[in-house]
Each structure stands twice: as C-alpha cells, then as structure tokens.
PDB file of N, CA and C in Angstrom:
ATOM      1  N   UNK A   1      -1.822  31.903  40.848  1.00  0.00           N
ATOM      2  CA  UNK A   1      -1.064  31.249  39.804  1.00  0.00           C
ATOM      3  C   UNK A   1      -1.990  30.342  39.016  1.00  0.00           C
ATOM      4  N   UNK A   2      -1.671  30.158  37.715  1.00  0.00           N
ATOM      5  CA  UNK A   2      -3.011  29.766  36.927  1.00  0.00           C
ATOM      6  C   UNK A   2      -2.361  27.985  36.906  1.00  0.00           C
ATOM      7  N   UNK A   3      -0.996  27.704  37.094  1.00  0.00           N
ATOM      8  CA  UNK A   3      -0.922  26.090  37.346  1.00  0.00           C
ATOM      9  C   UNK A   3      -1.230  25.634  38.674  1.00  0.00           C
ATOM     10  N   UNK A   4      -1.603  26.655  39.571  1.00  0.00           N
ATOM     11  CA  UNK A   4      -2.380  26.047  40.445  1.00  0.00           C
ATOM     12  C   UNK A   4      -3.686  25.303  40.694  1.00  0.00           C
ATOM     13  N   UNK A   5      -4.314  26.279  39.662  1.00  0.00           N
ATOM     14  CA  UNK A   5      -6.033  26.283  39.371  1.00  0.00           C
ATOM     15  C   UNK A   5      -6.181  24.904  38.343  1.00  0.00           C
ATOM     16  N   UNK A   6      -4.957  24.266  37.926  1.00  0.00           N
ATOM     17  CA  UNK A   6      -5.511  23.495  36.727  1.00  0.00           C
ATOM     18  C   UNK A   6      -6.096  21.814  37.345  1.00  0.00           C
ATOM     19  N   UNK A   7      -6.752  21.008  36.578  1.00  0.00           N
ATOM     20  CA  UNK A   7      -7.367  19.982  36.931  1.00  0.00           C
ATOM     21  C   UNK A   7      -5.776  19.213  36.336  1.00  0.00           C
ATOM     22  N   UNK A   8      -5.739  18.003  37.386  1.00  0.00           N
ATOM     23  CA  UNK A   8      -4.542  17.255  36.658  1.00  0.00           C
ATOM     24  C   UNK A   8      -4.625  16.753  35.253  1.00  0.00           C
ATOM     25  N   UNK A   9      -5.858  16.015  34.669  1.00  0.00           N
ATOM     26  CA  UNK A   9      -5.887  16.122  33.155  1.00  0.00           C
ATOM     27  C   UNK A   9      -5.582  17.374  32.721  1.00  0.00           C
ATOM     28  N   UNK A  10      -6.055  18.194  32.768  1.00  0.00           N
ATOM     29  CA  UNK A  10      -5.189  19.512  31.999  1.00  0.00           C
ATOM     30  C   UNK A  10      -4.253  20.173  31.841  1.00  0.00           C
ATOM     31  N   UNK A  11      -3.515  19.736  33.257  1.00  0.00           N
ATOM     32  CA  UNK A  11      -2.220  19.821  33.518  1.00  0.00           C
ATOM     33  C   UNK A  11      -0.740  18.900  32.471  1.00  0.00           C
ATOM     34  N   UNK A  12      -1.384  17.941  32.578  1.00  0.00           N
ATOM     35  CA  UNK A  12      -0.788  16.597  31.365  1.00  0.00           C
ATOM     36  C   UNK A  12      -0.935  17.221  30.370  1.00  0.00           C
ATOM     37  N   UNK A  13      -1.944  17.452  29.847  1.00  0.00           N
ATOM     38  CA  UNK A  13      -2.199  18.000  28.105  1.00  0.00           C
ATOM     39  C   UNK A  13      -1.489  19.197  28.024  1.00  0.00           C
ATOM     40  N   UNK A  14      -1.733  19.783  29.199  1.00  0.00           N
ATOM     41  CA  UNK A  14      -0.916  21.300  28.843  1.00  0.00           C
ATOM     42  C   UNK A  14       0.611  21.016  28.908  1.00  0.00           C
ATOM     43  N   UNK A  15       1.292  19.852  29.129  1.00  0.00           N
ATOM     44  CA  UNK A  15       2.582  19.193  29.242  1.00  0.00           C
ATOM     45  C   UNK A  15       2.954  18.871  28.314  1.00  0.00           C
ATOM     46  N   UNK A  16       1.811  18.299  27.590  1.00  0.00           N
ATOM     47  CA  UNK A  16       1.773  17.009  26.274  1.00  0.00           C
ATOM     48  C   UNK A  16       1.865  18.239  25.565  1.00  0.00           C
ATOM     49  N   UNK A  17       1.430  19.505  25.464  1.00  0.00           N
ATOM     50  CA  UNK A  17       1.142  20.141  24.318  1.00  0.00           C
ATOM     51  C   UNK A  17       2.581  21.022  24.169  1.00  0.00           C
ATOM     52  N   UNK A  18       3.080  21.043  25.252  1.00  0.00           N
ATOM     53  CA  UNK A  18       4.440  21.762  25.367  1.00  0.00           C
ATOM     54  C   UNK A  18       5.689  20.833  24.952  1.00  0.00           C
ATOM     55  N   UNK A  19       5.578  19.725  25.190  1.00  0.00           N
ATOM     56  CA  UNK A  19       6.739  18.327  25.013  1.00  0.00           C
ATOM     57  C   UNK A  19       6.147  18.753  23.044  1.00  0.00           C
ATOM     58  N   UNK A  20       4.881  18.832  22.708  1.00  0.00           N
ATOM     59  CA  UNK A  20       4.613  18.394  21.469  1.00  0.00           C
ATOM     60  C   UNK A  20       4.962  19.713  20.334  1.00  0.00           C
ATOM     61  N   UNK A  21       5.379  20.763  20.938  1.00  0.00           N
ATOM     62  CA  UNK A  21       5.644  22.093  20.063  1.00  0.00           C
ATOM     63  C   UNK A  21       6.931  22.305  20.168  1.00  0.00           C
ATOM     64  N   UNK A  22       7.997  21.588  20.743  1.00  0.00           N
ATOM     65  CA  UNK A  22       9.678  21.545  21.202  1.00  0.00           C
ATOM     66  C   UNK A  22       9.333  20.459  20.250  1.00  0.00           C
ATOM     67  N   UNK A  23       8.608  19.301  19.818  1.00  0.00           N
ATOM     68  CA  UNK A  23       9.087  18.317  19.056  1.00  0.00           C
ATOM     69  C   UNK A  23       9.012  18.928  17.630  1.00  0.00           C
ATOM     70  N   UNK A  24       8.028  19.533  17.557  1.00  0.00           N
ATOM     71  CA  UNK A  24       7.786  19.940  16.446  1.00  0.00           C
ATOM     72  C   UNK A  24       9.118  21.169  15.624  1.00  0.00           C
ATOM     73  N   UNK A  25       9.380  21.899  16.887  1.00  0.00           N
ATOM     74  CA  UNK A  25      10.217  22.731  16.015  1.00  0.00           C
ATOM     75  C   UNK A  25      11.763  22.460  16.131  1.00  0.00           C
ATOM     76  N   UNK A  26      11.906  21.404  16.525  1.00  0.00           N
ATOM     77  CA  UNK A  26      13.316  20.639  16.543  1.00  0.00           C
ATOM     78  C   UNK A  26      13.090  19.538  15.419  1.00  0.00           C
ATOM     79  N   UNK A  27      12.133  19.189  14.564  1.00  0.00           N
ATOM     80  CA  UNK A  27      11.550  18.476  13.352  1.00  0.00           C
ATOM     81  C   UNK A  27      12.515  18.630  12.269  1.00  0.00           C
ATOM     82  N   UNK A  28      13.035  18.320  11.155  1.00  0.00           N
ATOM     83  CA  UNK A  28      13.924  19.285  10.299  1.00  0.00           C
ATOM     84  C   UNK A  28      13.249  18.456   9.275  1.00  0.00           C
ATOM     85  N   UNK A  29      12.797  16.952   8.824  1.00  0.00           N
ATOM     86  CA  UNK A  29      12.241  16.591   7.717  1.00  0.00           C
ATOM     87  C   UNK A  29      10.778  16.878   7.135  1.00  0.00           C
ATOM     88  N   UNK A  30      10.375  18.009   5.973  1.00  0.00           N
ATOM     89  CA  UNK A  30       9.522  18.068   6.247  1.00  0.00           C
ATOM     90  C   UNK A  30       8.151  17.098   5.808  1.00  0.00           C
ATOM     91  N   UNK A  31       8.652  15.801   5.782  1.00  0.00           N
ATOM     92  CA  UNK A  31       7.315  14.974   5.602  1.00  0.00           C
ATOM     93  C   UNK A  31       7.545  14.653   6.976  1.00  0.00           C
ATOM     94  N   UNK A  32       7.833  14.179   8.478  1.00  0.00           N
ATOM     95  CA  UNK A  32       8.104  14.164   9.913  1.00  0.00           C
ATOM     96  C   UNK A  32       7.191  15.338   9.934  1.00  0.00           C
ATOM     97  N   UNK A  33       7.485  16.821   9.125  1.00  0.00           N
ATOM     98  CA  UNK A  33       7.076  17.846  10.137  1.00  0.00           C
ATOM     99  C   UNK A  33       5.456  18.122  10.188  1.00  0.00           C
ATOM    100  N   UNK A  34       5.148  17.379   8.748  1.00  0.00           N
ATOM    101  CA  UNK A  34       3.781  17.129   8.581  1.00  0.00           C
ATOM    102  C   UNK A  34       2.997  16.349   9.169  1.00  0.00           C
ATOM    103  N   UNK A  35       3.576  15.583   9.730  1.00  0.00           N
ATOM    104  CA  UNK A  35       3.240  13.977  10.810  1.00  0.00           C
ATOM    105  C   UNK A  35       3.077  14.726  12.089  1.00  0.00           C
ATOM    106  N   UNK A  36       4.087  15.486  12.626  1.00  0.00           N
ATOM    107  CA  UNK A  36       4.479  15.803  14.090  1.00  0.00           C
ATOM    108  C   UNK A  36       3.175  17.036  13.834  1.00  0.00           C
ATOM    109  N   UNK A  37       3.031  17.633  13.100  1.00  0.00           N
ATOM    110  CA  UNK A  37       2.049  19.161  13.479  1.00  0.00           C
ATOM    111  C   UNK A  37       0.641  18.327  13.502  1.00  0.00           C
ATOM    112  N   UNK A  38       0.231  17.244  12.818  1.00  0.00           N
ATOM    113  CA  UNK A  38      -0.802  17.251  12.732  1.00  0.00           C
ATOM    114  C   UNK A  38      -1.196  16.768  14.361  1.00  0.00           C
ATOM    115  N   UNK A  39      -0.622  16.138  14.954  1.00  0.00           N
ATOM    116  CA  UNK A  39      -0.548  15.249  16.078  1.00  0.00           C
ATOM    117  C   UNK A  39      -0.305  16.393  17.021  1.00  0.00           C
ATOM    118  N   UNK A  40       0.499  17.545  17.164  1.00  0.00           N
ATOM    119  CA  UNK A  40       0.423  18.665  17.668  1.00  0.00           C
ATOM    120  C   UNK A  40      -0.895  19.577  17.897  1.00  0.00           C
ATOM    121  N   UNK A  41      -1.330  19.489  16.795  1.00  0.00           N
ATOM    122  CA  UNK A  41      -3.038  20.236  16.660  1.00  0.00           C
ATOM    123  C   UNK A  41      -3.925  19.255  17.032  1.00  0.00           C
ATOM    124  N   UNK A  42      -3.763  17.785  17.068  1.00  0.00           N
ATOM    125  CA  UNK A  42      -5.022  16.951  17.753  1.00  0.00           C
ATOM    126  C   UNK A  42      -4.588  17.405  19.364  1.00  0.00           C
ATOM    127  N   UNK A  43      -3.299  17.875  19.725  1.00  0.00           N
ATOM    128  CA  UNK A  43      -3.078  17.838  21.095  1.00  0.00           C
ATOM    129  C   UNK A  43      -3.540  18.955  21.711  1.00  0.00           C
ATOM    130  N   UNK A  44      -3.855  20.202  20.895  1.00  0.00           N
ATOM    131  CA  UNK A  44      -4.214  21.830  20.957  1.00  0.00           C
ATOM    132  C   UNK A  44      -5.783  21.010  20.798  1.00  0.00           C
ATOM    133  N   UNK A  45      -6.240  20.176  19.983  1.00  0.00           N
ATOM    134  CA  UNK A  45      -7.499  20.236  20.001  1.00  0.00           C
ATOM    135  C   UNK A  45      -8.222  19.259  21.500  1.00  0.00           C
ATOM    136  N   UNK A  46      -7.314  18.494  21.731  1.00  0.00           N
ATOM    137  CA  UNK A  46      -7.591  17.943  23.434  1.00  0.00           C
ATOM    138  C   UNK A  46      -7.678  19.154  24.486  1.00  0.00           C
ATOM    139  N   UNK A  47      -6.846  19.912  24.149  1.00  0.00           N
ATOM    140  CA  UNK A  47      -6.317  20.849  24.997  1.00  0.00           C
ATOM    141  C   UNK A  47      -8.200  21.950  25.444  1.00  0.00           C
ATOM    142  N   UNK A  48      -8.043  22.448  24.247  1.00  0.00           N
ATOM    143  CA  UNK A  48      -8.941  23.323  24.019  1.00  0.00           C
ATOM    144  C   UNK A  48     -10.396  22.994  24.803  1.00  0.00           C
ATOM    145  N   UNK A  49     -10.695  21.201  24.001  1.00  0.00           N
ATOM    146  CA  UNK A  49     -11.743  20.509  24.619  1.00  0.00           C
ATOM    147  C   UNK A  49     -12.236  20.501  26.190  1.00  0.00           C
ATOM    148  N   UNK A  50     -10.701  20.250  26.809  1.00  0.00           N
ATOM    149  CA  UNK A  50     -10.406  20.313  27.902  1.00  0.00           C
ATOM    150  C   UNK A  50     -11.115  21.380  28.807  1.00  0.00           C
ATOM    151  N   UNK A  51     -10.593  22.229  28.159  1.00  0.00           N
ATOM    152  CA  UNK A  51     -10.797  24.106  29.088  1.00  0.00           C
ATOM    153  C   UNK A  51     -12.143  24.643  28.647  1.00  0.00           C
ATOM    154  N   UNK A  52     -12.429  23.388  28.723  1.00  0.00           N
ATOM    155  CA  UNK A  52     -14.353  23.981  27.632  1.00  0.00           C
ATOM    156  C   UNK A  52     -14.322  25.023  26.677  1.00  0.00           C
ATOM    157  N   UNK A  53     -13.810  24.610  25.995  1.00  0.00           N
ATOM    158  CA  UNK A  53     -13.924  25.633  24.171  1.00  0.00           C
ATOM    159  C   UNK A  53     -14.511  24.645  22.904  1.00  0.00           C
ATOM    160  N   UNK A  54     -15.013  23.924  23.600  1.00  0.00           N
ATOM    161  CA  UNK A  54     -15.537  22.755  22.351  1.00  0.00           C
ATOM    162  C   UNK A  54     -15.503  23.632  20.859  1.00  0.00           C
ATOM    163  N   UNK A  55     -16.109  24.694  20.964  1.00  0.00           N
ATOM    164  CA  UNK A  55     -16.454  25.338  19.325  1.00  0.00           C
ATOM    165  C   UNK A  55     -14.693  25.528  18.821  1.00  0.00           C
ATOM    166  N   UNK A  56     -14.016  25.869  19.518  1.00  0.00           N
ATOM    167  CA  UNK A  56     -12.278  26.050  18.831  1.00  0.00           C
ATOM    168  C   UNK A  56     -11.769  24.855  19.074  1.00  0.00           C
ATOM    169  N   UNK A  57     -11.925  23.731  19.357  1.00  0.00           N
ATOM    170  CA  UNK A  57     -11.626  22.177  19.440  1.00  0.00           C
ATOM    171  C   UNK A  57     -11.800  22.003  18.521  1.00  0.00           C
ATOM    172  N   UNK A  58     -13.437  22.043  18.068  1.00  0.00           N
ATOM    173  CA  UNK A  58     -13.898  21.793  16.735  1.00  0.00           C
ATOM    174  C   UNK A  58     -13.107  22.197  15.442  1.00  0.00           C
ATOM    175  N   UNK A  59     -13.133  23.770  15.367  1.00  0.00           N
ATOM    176  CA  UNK A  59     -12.350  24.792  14.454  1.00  0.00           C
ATOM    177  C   UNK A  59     -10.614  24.096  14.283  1.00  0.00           C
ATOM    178  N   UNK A  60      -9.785  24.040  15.165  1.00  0.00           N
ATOM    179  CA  UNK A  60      -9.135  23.790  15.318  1.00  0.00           C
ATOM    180  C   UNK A  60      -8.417  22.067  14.955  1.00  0.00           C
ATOM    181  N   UNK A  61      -9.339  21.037  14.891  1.00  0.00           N
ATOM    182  CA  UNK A  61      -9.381  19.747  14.775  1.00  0.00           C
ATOM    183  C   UNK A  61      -9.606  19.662  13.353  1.00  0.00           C
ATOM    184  N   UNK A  62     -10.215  20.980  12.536  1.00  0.00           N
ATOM    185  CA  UNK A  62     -10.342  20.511  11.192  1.00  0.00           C
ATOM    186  C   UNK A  62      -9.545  21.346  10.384  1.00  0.00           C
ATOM    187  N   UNK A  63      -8.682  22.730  11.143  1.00  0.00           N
ATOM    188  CA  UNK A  63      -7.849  23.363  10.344  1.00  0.00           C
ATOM    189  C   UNK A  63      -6.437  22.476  10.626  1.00  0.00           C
ATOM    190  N   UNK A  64      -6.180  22.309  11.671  1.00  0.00           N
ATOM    191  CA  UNK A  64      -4.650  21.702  11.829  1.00  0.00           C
ATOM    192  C   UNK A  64      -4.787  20.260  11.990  1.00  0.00           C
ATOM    193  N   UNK A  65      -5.504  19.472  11.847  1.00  0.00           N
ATOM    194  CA  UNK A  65      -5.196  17.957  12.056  1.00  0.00           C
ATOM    195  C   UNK A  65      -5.835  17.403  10.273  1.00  0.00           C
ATOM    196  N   UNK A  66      -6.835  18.539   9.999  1.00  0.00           N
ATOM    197  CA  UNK A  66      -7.048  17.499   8.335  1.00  0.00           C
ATOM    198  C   UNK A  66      -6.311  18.502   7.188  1.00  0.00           C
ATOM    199  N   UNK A  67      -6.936  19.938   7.317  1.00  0.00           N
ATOM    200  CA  UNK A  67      -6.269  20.723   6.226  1.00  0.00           C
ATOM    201  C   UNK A  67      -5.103  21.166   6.225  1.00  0.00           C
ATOM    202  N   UNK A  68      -4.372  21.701   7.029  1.00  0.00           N
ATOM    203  CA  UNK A  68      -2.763  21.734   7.133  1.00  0.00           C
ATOM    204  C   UNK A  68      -2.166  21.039   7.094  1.00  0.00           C
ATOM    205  N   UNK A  69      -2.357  19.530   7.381  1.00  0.00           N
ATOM    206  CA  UNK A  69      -1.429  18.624   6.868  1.00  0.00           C
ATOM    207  C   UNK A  69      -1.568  17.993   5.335  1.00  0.00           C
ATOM    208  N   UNK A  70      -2.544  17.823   4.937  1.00  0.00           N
ATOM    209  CA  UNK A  70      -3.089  17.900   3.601  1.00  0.00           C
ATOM    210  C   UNK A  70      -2.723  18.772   2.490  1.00  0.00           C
ATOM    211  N   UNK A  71      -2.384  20.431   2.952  1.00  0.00           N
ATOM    212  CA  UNK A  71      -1.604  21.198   1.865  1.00  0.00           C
ATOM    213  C   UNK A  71      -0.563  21.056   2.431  1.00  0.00           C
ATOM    214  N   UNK A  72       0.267  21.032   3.120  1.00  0.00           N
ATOM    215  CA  UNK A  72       1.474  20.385   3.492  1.00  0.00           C
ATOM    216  C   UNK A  72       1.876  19.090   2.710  1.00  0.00           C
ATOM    217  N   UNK A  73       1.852  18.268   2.670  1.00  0.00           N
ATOM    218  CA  UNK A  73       1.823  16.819   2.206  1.00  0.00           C
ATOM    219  C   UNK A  73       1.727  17.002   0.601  1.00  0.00           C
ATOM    220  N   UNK A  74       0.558  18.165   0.365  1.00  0.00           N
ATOM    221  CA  UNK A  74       0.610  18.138  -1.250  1.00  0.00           C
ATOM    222  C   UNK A  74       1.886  19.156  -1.816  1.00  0.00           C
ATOM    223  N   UNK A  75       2.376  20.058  -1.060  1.00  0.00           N
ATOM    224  CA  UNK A  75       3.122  20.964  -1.655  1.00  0.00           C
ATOM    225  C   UNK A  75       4.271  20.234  -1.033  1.00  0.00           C
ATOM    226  N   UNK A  76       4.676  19.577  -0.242  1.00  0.00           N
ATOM    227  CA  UNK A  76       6.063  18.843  -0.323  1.00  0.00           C
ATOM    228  C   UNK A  76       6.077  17.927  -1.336  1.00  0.00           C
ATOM    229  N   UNK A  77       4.632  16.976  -1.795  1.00  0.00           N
ATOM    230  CA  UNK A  77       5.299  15.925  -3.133  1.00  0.00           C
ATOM    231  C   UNK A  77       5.434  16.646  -4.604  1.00  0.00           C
ATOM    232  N   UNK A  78       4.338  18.059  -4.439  1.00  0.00           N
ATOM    233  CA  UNK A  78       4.750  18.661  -5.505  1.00  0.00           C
ATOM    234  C   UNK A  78       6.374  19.058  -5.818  1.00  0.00           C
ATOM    235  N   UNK A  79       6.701  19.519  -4.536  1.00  0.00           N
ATOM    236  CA  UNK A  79       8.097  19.872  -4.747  1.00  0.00           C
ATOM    237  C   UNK A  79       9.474  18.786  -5.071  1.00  0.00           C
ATOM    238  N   UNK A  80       9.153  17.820  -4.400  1.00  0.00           N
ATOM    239  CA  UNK A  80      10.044  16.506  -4.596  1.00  0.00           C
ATOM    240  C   UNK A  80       9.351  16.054  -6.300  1.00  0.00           C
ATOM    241  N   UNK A  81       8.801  16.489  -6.544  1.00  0.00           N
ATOM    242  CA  UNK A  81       8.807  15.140  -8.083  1.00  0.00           C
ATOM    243  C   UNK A  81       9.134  16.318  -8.918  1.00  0.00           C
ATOM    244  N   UNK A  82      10.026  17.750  -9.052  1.00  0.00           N
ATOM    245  CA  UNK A  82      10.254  18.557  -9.710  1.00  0.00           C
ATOM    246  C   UNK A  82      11.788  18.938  -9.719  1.00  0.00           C
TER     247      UNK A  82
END
C-alpha cells in the first residue's frame, strides 16, 4: 500500500493537498477561486518538492501559483468592468 510507504510530512501535504482541491471546487466566487487555486498549486508545489521532483515543483510553482492566477484575476476584472 503506497500510504504505508509515506514519510509523515508527506502524508500531511498529501492531506493538505486533498482538504485543498474539495476547497477549491466547492469555491463558487470567482475572485475566492483565484485566491484558493493559487494556494492549491503552492500546496501541489510542496507536495511535488516533497517526493523529490524539485524540476515539477519548480514548473509547477510558476504555472499555478504566479501565471494562472494572474490570467485569472485579469479576465475576471476584464469581465466585471463590462
């Protein structure tokens, strides 16, 4: 069983990352949903770090924690001031 094999830090994150993707898609506002994903992908990017994947930590820390919330954020105020 692979939750046997896990280190207890990884066990938490892999908790944190599951508590953090039920938050996310129970979200309904989407400036919240832009807040909650980005904080979701720093938690995929702990995660990753974790299980030694540093290079997709990396990848991952700059697609979902700076640029997805960033075109997110811009295409929701585009849409609200129209």
């Amino acid at each position: 069983m692979i939750v046997a094999t896990l280190v207890p830090l990884q066990a938490t994150i892999l908790a944190l990352v599951g508590i953090g993707a039920t938050v996310l898609i129970l979200t309904r506002d989407p400036l919240r949903m832009t807040i909650v994903s980005g904080v979701y992908g720093w938690l995929l990017t702990l995660l990753f770090f974790v299980l030694s994947a540093p290079d997709v930590a990396l990848s991952m820390l700059v697609v979902s924690c700076v640029g997805y919330p960033v075109i997110l954020l811009v295409a929701v105020t585009r849409s609200r001031n129209k």
